[in-house]
N, C-alpha and C. Protein backbone atom coordinates (compact mmCIF):
# COMPACT_ATOMS: atom_id res chain seq x y z
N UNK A 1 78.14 -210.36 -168.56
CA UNK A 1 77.89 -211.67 -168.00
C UNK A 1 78.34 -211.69 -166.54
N UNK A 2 77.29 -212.17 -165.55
CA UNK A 2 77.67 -212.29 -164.42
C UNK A 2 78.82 -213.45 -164.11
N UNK A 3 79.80 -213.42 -163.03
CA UNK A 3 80.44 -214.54 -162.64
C UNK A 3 79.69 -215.42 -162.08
N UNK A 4 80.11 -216.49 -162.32
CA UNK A 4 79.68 -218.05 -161.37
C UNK A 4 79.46 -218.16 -159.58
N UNK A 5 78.73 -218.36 -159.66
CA UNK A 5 78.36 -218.58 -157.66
C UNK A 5 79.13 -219.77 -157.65
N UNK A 6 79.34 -220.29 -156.06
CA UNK A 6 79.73 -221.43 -156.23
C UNK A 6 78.95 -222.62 -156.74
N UNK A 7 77.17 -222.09 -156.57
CA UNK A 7 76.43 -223.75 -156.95
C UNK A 7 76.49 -223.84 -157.89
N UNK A 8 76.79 -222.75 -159.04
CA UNK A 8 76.68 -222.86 -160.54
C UNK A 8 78.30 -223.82 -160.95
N UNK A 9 79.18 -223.44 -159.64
CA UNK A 9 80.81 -224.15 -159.99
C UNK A 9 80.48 -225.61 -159.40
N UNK A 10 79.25 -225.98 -159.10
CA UNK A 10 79.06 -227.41 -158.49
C UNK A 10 79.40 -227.79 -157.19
N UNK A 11 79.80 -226.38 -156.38
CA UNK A 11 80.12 -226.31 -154.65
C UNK A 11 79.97 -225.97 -154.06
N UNK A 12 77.96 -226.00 -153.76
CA UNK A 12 77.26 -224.65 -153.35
C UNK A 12 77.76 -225.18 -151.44
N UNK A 13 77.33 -223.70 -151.02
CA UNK A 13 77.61 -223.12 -150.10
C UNK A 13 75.95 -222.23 -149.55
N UNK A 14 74.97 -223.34 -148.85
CA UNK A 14 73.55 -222.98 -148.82
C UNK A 14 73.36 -221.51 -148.07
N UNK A 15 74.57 -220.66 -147.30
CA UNK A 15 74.60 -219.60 -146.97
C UNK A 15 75.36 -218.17 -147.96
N UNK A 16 75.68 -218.67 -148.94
CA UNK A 16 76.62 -217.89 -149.56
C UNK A 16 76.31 -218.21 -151.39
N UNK A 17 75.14 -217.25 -151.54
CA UNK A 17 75.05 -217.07 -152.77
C UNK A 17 75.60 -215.95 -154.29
N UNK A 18 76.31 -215.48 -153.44
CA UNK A 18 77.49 -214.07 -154.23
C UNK A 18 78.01 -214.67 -155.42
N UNK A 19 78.41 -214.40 -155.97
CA UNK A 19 79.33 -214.46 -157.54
C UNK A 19 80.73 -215.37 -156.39
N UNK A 20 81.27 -216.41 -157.26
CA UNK A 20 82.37 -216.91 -156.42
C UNK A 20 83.82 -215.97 -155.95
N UNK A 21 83.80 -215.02 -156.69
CA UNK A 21 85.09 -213.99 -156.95
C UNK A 21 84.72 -213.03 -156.03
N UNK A 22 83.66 -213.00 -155.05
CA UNK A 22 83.59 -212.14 -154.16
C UNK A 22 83.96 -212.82 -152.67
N UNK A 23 84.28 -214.28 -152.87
CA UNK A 23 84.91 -215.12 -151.47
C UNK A 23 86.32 -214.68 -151.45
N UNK A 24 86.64 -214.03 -151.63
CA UNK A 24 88.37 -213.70 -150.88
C UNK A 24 88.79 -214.92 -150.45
N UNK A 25 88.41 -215.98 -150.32
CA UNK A 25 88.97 -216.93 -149.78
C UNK A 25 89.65 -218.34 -150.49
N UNK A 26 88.64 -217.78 -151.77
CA UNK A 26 88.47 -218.95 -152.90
C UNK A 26 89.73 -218.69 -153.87
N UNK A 27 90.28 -219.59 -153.76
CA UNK A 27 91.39 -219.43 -155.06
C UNK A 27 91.43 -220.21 -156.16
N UNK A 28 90.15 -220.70 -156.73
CA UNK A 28 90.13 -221.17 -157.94
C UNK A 28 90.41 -222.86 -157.77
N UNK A 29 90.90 -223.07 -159.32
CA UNK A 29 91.36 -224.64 -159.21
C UNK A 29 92.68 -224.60 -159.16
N UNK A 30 93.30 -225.58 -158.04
CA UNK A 30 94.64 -225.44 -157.60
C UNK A 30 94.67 -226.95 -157.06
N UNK A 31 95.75 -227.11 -156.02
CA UNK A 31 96.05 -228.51 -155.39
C UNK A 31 95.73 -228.55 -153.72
N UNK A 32 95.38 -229.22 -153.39
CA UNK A 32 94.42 -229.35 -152.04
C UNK A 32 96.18 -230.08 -151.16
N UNK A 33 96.26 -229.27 -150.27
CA UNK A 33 97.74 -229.69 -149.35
C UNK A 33 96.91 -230.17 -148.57
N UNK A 34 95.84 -230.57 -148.50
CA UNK A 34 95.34 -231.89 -147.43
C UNK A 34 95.15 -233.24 -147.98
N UNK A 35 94.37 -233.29 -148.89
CA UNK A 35 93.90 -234.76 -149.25
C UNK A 35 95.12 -235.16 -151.07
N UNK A 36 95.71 -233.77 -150.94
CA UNK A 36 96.57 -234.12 -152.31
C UNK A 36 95.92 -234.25 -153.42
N UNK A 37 94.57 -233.91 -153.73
CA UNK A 37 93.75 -233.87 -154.97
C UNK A 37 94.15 -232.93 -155.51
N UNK A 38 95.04 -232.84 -157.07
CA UNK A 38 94.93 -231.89 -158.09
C UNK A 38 94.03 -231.33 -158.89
N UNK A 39 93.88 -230.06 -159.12
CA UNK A 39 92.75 -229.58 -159.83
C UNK A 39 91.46 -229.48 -159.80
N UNK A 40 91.19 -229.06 -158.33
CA UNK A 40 90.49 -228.84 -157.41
C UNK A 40 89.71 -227.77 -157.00
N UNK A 41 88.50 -227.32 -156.95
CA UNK A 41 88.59 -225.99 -156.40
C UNK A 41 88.59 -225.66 -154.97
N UNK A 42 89.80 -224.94 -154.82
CA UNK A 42 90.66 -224.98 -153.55
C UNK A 42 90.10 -223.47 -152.79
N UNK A 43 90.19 -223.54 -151.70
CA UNK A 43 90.22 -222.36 -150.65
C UNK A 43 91.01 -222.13 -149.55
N UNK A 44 91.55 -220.58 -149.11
CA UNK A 44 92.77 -220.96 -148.22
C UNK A 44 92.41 -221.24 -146.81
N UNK A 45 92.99 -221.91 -145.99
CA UNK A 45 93.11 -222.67 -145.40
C UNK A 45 93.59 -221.68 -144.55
N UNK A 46 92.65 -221.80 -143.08
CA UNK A 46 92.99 -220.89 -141.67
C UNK A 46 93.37 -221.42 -140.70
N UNK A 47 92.03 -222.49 -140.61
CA UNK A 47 92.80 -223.18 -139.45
C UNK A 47 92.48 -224.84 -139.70
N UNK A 48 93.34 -225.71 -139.58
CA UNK A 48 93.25 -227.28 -139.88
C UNK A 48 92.50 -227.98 -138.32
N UNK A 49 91.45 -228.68 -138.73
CA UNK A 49 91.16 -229.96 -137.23
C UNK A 49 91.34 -230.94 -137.37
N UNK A 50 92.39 -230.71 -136.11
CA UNK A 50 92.95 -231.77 -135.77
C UNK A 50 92.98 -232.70 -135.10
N UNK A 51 93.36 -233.96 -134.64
CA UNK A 51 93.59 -234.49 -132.92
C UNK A 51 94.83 -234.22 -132.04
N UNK A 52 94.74 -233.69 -131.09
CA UNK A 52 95.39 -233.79 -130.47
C UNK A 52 96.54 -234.90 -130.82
N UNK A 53 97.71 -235.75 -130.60
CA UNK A 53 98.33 -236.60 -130.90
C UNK A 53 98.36 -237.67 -129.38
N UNK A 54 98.43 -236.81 -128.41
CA UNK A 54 98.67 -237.19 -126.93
C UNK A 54 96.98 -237.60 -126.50
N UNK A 55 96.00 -236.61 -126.27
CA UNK A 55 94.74 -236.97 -125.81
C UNK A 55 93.79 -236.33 -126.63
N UNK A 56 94.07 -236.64 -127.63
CA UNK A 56 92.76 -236.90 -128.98
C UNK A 56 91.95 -235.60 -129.03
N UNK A 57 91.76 -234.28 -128.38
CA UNK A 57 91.08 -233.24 -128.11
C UNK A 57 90.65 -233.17 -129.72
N UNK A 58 90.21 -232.60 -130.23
CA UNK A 58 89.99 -231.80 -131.16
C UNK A 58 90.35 -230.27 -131.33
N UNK A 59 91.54 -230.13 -132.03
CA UNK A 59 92.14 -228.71 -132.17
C UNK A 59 91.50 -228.03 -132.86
N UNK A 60 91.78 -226.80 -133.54
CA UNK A 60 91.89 -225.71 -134.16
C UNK A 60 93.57 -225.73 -134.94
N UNK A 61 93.91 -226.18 -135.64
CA UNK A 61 95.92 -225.38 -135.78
C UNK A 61 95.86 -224.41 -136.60
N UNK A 62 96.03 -223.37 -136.01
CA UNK A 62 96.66 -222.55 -137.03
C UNK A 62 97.59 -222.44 -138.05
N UNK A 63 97.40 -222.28 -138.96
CA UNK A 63 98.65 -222.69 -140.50
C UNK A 63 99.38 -221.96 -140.37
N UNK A 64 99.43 -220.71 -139.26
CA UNK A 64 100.55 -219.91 -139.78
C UNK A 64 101.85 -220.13 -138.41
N UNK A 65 101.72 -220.70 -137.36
CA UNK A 65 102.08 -220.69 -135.74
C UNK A 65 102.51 -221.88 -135.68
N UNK A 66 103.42 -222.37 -134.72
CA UNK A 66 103.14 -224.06 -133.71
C UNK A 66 101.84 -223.27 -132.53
N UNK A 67 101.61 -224.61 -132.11
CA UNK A 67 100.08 -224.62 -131.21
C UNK A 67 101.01 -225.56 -130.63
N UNK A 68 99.66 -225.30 -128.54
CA UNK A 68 99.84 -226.32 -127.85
C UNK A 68 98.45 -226.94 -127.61
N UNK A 69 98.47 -227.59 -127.22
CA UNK A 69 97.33 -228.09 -127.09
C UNK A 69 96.03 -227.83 -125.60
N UNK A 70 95.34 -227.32 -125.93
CA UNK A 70 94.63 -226.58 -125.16
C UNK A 70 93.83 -227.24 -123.59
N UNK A 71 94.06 -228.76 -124.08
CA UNK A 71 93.78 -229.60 -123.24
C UNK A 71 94.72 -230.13 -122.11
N UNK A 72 95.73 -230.81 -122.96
CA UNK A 72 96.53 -231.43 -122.01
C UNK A 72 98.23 -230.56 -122.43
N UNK A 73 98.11 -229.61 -123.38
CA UNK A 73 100.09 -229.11 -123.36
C UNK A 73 100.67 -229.58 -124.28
N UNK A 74 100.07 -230.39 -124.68
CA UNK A 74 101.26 -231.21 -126.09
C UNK A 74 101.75 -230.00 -127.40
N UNK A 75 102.63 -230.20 -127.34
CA UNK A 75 103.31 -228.91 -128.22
C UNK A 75 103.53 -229.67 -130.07
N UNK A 76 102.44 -229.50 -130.87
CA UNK A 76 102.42 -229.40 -132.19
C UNK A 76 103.27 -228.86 -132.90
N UNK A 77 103.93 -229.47 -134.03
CA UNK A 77 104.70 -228.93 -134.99
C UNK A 77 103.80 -227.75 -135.80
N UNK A 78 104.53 -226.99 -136.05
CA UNK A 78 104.35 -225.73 -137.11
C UNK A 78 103.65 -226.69 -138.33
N UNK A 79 103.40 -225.92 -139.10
CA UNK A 79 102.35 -226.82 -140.50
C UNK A 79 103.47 -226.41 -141.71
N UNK A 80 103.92 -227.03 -142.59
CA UNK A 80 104.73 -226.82 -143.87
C UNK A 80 104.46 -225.48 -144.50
N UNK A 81 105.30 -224.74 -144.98
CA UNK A 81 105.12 -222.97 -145.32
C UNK A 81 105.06 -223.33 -147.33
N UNK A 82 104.97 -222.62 -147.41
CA UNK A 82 104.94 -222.56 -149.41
C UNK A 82 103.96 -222.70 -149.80
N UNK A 83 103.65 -221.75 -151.28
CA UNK A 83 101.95 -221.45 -151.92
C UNK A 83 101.22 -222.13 -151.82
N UNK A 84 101.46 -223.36 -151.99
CA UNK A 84 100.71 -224.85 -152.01
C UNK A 84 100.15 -224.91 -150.64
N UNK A 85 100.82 -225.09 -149.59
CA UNK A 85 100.52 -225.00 -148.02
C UNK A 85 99.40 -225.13 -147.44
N UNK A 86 98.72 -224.04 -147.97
CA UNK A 86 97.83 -223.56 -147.08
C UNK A 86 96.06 -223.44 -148.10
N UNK A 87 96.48 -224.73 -148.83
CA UNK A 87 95.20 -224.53 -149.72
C UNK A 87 94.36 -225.76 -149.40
N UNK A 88 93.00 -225.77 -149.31
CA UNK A 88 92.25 -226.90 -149.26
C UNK A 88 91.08 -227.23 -149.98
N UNK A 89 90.58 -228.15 -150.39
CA UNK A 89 89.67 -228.64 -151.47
C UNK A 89 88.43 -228.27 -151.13
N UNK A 90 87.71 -228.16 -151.44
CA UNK A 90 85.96 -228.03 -151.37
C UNK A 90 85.49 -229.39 -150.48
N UNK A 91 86.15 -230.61 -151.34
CA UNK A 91 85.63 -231.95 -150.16
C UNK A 91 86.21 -231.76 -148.70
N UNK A 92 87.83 -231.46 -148.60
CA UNK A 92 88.20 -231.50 -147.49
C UNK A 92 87.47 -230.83 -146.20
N UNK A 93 87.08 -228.99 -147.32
CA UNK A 93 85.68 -228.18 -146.35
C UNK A 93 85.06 -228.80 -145.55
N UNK A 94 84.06 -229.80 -146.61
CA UNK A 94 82.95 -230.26 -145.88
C UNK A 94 83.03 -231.28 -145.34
N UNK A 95 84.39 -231.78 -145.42
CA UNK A 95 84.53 -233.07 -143.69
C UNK A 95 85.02 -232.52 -143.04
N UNK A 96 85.09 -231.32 -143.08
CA UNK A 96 85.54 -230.58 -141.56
C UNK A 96 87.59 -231.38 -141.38
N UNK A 97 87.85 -231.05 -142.43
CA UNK A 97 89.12 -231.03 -142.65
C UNK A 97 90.13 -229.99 -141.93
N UNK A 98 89.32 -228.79 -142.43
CA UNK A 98 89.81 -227.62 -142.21
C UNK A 98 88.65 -226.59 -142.19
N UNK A 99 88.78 -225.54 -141.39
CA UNK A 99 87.94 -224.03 -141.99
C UNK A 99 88.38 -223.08 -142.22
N UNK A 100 87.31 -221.96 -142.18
CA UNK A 100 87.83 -220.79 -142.86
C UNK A 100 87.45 -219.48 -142.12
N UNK A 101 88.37 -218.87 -140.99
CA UNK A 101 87.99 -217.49 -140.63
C UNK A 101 86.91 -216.47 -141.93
N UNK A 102 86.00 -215.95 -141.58
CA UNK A 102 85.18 -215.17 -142.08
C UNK A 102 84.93 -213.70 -141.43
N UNK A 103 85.11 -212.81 -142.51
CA UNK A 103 84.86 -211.54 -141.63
C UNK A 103 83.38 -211.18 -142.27
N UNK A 104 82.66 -210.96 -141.13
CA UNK A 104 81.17 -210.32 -141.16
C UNK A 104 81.07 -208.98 -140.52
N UNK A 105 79.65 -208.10 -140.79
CA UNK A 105 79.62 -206.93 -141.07
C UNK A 105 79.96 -206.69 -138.87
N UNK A 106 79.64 -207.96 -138.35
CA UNK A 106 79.74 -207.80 -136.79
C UNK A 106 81.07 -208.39 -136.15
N UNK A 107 81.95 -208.62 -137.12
CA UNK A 107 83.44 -208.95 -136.85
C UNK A 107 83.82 -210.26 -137.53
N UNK A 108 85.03 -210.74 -137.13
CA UNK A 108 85.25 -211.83 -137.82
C UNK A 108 84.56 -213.26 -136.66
N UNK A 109 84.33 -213.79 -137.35
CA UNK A 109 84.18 -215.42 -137.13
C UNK A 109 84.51 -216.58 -137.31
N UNK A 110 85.60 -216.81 -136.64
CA UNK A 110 86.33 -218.43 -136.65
C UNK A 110 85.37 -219.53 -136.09
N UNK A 111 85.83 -220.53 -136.74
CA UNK A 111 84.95 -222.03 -136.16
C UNK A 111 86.00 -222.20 -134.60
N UNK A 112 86.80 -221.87 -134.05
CA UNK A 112 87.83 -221.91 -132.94
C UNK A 112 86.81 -221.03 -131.97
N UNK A 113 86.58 -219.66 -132.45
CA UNK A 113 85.69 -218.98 -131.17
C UNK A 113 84.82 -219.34 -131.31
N UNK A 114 83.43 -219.79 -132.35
CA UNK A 114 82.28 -220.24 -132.01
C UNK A 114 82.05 -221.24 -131.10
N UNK A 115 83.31 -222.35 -131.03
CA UNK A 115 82.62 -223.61 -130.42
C UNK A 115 83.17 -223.05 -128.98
N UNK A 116 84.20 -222.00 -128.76
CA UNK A 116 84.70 -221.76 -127.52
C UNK A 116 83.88 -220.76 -127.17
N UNK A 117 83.43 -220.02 -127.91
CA UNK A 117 82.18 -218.39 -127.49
C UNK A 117 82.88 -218.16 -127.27
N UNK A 118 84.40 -217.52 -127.33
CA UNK A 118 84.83 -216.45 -127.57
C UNK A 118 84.51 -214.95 -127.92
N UNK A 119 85.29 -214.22 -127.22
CA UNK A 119 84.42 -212.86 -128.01
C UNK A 119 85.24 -212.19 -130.07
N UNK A 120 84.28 -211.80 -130.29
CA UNK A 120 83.94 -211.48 -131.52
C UNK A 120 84.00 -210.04 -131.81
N UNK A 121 85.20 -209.53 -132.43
CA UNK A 121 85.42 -208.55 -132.62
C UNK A 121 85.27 -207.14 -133.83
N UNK A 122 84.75 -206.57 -133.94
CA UNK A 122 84.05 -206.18 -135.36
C UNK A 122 84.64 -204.32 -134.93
N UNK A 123 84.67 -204.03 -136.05
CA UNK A 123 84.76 -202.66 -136.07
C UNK A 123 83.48 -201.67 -135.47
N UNK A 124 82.34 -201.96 -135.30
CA UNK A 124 80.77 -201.66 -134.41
C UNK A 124 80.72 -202.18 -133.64
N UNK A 125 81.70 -203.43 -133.33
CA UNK A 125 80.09 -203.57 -131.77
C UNK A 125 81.45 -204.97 -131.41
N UNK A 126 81.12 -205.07 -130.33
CA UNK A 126 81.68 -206.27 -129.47
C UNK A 126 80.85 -207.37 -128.94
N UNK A 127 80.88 -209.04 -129.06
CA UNK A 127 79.76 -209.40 -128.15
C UNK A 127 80.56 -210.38 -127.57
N UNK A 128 80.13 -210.71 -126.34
CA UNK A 128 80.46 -211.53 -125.35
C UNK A 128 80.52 -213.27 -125.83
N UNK A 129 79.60 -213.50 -126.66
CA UNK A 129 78.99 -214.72 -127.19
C UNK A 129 78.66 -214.83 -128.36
N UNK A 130 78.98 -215.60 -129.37
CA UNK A 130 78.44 -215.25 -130.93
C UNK A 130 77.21 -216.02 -130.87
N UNK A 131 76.42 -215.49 -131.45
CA UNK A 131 75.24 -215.98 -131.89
C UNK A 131 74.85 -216.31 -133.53
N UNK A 132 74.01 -217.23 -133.43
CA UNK A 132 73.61 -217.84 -135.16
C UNK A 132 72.64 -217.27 -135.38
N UNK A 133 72.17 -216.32 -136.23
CA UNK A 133 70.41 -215.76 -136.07
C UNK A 133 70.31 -215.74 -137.94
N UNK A 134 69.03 -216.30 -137.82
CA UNK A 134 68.60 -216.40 -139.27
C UNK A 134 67.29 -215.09 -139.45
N UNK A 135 67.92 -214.86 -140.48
CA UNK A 135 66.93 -213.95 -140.97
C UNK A 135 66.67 -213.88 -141.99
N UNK A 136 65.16 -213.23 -143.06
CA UNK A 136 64.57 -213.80 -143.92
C UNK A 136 63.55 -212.77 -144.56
């Protein structure tokens, strides 16, 4: 018997049709340290968006660091440490609560370097600019 995708777990993901146990990212049903929903199916948590507190920017925080703020300097508290920590719900996902670093076959991809084009680092190849390309 094959494992469950996520649409078959009721949390599809229209780019990501794999068996759910092949997301490294997915940790099952657990407790969401954002919205506090128990029994959840949760995923770990890379980087939280945020506001700024001082001038509202829209961050990136990293769960594992304090951050400053890229705009104006404001120096962010560190994020709470322990198992629970760093887990987030499927709803929280998709309000852009939080995301999820992804490593692809052309390096990894954070939602932090896409919106900055950052460069993108992969074991083959380097690019200046990430690009979205659909193929079919």
């Amino acid at each position: 018997m094959t494992a469950p995708t996520f649409r078959e777990l009721g949390i599809p993901f229209e780019l990501f049709e794999a068996p759910a146990e092949a997301a490294c990212n997915y940790l099952g049903i657990a407790n969401c340290s954002i919205c506090e929903a128990s029994g959840v199916h949760c995923f770990r948590v890379h980087h939280l968006l945020v506001p700024c507190p001082k001038c509202k920017t829209t961050l990136t925080l990293d769960t594992f660091r304090p951050y400053h703020c890229y705009s104006c300097g404001f120096e962010l508290e560190p994020l709470p440490r322990g198992p629970e920590a760093k887990n987030g719900c499927y709803g929280c996902l998709r309000d852009l609560r939080f995301v999820i670093t992804k490593g692809t076959e052309l390096g990894r991809i954070s939602y932090g370097a896409g919106i900055a084009g950052d460069h993108a680092w992969g074991a083959k190849t380097r690019t200046n600019r990430l690009r979205v390309v659909a193929t079919g």
